[in-house]
C-alpha atoms as a PDB file:
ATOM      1  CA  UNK A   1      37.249   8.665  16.110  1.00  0.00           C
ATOM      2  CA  UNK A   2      34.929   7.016  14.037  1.00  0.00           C
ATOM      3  CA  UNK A   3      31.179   8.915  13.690  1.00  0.00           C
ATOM      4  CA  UNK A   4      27.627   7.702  13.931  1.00  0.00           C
ATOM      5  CA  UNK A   5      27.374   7.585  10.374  1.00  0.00           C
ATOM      6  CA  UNK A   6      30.608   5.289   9.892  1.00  0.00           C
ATOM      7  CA  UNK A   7      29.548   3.141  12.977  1.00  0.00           C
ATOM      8  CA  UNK A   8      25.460   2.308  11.258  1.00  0.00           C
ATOM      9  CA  UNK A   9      27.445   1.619   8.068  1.00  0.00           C
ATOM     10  CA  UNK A  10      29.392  -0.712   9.870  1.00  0.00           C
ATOM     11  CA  UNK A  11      26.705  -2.149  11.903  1.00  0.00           C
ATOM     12  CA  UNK A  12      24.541  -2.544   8.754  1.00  0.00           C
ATOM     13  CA  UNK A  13      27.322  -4.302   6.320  1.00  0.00           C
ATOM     14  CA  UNK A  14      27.983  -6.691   9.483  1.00  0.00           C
ATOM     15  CA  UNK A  15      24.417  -7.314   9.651  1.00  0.00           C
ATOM     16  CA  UNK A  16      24.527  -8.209   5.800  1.00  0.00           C
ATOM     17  CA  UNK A  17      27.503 -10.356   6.327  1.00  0.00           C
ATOM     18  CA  UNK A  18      26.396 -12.254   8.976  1.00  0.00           C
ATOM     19  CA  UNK A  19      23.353 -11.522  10.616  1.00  0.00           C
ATOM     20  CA  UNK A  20      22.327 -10.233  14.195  1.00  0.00           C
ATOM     21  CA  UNK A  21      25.095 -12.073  15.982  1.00  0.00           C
ATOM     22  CA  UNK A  22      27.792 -10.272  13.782  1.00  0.00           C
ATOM     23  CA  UNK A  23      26.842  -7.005  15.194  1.00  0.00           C
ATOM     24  CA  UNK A  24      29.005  -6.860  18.432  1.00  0.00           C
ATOM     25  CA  UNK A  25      30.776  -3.576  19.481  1.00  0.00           C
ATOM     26  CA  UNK A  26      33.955  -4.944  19.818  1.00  0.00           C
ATOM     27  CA  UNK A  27      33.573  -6.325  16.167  1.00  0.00           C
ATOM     28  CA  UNK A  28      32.782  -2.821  15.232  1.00  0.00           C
ATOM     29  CA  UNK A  29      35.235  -1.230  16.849  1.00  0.00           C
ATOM     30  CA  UNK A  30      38.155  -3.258  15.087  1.00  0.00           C
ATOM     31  CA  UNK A  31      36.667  -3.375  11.854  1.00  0.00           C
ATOM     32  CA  UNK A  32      36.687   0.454  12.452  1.00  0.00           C
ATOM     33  CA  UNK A  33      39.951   0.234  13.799  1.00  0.00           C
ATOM     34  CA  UNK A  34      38.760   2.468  16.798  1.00  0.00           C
ATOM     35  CA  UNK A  35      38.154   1.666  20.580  1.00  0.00           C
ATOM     36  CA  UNK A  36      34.462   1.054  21.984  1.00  0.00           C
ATOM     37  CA  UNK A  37      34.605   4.577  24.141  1.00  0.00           C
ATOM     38  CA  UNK A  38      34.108   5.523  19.947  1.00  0.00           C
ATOM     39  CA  UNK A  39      31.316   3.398  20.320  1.00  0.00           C
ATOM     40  CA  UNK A  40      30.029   4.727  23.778  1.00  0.00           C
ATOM     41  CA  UNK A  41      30.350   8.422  22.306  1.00  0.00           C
ATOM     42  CA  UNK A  42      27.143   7.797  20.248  1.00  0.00           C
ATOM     43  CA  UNK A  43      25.042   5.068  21.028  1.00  0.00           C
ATOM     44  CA  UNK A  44      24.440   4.397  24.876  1.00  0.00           C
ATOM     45  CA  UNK A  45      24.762   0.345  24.502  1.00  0.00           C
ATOM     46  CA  UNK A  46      24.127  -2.139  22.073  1.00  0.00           C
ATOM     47  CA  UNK A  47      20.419  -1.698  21.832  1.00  0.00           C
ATOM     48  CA  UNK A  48      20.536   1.777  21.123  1.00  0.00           C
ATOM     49  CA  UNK A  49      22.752   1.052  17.934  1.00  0.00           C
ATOM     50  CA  UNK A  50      19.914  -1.515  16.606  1.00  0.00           C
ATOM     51  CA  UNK A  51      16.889   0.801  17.361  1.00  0.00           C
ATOM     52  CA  UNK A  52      18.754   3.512  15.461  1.00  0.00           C
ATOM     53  CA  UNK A  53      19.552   1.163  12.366  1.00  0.00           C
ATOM     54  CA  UNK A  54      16.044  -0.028  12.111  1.00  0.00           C
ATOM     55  CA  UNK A  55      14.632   3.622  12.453  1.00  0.00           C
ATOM     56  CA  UNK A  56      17.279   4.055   9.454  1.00  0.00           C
ATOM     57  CA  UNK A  57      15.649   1.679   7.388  1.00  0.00           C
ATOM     58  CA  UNK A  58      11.885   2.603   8.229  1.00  0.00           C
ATOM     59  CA  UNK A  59      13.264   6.961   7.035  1.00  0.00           C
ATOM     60  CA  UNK A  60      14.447   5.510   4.306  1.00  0.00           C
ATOM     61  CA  UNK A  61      11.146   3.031   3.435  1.00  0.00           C
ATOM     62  CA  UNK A  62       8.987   5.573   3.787  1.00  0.00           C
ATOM     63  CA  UNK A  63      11.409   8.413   1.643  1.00  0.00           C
ATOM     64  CA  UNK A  64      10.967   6.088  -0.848  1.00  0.00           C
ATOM     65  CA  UNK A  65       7.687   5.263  -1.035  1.00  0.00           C
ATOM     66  CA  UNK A  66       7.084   8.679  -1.119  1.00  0.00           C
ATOM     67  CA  UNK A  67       9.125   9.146  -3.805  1.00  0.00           C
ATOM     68  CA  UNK A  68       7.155   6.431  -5.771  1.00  0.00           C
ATOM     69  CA  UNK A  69       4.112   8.314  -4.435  1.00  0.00           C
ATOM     70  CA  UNK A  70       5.499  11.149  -6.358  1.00  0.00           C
ATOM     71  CA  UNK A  71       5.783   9.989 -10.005  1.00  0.00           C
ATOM     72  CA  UNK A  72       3.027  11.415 -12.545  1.00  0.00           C
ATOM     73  CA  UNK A  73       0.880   8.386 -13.411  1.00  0.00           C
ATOM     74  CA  UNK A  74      -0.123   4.872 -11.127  1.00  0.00           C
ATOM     75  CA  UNK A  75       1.911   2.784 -13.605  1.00  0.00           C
ATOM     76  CA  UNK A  76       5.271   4.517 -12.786  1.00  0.00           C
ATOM     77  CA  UNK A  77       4.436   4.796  -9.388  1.00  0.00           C
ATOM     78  CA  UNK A  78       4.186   0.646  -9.002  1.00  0.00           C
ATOM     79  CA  UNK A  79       6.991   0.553 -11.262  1.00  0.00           C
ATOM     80  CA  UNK A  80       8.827   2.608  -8.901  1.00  0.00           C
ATOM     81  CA  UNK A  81       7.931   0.908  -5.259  1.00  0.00           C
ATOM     82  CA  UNK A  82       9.075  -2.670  -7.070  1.00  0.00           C
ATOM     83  CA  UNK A  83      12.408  -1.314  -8.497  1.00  0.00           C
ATOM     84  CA  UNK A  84      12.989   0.489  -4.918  1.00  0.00           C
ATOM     85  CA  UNK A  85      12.046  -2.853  -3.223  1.00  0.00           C
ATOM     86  CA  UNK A  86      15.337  -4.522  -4.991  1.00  0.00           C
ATOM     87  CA  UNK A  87      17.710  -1.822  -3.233  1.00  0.00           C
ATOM     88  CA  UNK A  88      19.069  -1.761  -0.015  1.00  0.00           C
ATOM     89  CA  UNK A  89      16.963   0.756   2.602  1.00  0.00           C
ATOM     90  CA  UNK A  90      18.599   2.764   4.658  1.00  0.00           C
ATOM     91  CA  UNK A  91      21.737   0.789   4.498  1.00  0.00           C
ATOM     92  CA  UNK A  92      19.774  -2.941   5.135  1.00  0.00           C
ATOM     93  CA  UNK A  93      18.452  -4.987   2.386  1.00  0.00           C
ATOM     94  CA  UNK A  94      14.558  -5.784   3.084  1.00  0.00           C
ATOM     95  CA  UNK A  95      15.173  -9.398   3.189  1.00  0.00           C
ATOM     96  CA  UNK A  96      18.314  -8.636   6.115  1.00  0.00           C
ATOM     97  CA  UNK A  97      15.481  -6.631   8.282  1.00  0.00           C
ATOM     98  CA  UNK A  98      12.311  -9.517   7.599  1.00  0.00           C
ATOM     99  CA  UNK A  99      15.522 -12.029   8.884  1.00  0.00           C
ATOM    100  CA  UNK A 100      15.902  -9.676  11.971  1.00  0.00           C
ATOM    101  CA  UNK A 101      11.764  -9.630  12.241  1.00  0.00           C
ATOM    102  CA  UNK A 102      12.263 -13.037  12.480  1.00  0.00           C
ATOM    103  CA  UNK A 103      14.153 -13.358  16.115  1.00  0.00           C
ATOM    104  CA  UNK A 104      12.395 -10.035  17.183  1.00  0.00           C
ATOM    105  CA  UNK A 105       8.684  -9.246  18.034  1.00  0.00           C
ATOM    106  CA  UNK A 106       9.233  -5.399  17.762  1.00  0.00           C
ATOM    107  CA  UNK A 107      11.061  -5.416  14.948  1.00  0.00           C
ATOM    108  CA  UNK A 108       8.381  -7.644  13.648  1.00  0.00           C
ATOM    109  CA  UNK A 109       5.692  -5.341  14.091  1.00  0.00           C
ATOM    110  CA  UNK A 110       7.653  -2.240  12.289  1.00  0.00           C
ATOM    111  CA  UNK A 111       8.399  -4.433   9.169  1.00  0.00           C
ATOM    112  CA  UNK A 112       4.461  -5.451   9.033  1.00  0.00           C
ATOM    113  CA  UNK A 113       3.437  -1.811   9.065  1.00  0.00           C
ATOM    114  CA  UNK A 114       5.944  -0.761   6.534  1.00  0.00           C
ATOM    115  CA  UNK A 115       4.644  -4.029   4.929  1.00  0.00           C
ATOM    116  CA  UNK A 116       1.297  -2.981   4.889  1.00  0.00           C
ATOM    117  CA  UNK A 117       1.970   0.692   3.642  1.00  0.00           C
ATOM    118  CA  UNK A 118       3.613  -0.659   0.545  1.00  0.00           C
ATOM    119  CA  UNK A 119       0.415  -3.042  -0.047  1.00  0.00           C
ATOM    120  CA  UNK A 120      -1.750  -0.488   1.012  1.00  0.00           C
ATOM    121  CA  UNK A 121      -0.195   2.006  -2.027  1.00  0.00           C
ATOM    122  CA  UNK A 122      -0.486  -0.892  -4.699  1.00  0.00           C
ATOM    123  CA  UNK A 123      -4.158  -1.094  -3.851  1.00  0.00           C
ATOM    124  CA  UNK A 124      -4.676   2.793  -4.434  1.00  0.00           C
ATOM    125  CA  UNK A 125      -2.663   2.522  -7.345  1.00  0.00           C
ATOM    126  CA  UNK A 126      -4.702  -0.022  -9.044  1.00  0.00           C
ATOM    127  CA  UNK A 127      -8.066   1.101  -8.136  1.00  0.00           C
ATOM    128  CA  UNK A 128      -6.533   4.137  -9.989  1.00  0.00           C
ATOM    129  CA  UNK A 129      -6.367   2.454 -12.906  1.00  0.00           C
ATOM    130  CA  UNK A 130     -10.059   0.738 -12.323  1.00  0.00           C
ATOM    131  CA  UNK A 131      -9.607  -2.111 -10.365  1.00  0.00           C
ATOM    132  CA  UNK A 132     -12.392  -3.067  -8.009  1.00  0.00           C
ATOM    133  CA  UNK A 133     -11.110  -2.567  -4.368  1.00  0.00           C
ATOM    134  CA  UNK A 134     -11.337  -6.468  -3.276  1.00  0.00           C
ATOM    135  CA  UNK A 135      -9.410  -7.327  -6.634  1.00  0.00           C
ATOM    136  CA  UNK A 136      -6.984  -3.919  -6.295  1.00  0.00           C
ATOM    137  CA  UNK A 137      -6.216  -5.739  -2.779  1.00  0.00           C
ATOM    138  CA  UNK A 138      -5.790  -9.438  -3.814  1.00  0.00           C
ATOM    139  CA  UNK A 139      -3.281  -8.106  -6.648  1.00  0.00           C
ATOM    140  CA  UNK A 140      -1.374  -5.820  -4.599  1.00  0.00           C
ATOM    141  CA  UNK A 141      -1.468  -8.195  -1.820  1.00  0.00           C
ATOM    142  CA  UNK A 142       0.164 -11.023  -5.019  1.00  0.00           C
ATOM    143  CA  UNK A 143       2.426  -8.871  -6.610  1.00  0.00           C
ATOM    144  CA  UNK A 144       4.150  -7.522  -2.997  1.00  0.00           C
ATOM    145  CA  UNK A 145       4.840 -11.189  -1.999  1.00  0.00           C
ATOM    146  CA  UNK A 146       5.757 -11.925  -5.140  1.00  0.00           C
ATOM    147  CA  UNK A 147       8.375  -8.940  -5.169  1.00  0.00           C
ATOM    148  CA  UNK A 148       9.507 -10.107  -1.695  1.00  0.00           C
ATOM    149  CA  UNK A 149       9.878 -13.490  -2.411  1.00  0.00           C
ATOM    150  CA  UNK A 150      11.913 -13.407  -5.607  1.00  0.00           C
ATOM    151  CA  UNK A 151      14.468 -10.779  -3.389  1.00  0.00           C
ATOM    152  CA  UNK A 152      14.798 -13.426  -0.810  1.00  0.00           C
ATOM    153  CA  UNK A 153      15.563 -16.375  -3.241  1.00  0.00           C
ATOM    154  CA  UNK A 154      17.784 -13.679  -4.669  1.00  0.00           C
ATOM    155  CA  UNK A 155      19.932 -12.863  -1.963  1.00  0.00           C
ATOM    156  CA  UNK A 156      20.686 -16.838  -1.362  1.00  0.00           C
ATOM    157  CA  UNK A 157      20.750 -17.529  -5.661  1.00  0.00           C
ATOM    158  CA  UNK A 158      22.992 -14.442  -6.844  1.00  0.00           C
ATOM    159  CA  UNK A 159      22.049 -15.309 -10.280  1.00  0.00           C
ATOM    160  CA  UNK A 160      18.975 -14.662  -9.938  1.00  0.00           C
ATOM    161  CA  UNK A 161      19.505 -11.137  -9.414  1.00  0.00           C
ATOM    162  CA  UNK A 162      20.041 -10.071 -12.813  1.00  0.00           C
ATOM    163  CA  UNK A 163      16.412 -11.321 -13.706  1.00  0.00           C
ATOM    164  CA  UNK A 164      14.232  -9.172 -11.365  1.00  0.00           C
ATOM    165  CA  UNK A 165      13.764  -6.402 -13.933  1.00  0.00           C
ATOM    166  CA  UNK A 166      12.130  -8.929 -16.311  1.00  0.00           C
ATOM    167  CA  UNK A 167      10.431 -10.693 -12.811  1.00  0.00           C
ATOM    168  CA  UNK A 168       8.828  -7.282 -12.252  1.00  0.00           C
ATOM    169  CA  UNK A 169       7.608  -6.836 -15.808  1.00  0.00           C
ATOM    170  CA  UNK A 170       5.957 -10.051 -15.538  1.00  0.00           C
ATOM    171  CA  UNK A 171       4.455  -9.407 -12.614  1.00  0.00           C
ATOM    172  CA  UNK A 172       3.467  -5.949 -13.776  1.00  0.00           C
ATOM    173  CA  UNK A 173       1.593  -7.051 -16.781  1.00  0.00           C
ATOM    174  CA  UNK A 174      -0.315  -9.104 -14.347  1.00  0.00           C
ATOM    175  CA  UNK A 175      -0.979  -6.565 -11.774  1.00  0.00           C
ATOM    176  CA  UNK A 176      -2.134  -3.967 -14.738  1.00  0.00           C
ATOM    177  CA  UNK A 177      -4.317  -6.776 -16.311  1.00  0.00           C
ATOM    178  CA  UNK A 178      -7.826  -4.284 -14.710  1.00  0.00           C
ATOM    179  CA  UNK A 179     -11.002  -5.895 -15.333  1.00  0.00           C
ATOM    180  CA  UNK A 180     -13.382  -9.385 -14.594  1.00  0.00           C
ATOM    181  CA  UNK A 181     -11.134 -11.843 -13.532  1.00  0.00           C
ATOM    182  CA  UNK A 182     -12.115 -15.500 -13.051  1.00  0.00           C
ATOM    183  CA  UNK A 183     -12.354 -16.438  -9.649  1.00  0.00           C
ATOM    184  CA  UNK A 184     -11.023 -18.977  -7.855  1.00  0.00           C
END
């Protein structure tokens, strides 16, 4: 009998693979090579198996952002949320759970207050280093959908994978740049 832990892996790399519709019990269960009462044994139905994924992925969101949270100095604490945004969360890419936000209200709403967390910490870390708080938002605000969007292009453009590390300096330098800025 396969375990909770092996039957979230499953449901997570089937998610990856092919999106909400590819995570079916009885696709589970043979890709497990184990019957659904396996299945039954841990999660009630269906549902249950999703809500526990996405609470998965919001553990792991916020372990890591406390992690980032933890490092000496508001530089390496960015530098740490955007590296930790290009790694999969609790077994789910972010870009695989914003794709799931996008069929489901609920999940919606988790995603845009993990969402907001992450922006949230940019901002602190920026008025750290001296950034007024409208201009600490803006680039927080710039350099999160910035992040975000380069990881979704990624995940559909495999080359650009590679480049992220020198994405994120870019957009680091930019996001560090404290002081007048022009306005728009």
């Amino acid at each position: 009998m396969s375990g909770r832990e092996e039957w979230l892996k499953a449901a997570a790399q089937a998610l990856s693979a092919g999106g909400l519709e590819a995570v079916r019990v009885e696709v589970l269960a043979r890709d497990l090579s184990v019957t659904k009462g396996s299945f039954y044994w841990h999660f009630r139905d269906r549902p249950a198996l999703l809500e526990a994924m996405l609470t998965r992925w919001e553990e792991a969101a916020r372990s890591a952002l406390e992690e980032a949270a933890g490092q000496p100095a508001p530089e390496q604490r960015i530098g740490s949320l955007f590296r930790q945004l290009a790694r999969p969360t609790g077994g789910l890419s972010d870009a695989e759970v914003r794709a799931w936000a996008r069929r489901d209200r609920a999940v919606a709403e988790r995603v845009a207050e993990m969402e907001r967390k992450r922006v949230v910490f940019l901002k602190e870390q920026l008025s750290e280093l001296g950034a007024s708080l409208v201009d600490a938002h803006r680039r927080a605000e710039a350099g999160y959908l910035a992040a975000i969007a380069w990881l979704e292009r990624a995940s559909r453009t495999p080359w650009m994978k590679s480049d992220y590390g020198a994405f994120v300096q870019d957009v680091f330098r930019l996001l560090l740049r404290v002081g007048p800025t022009a306005s728009a």
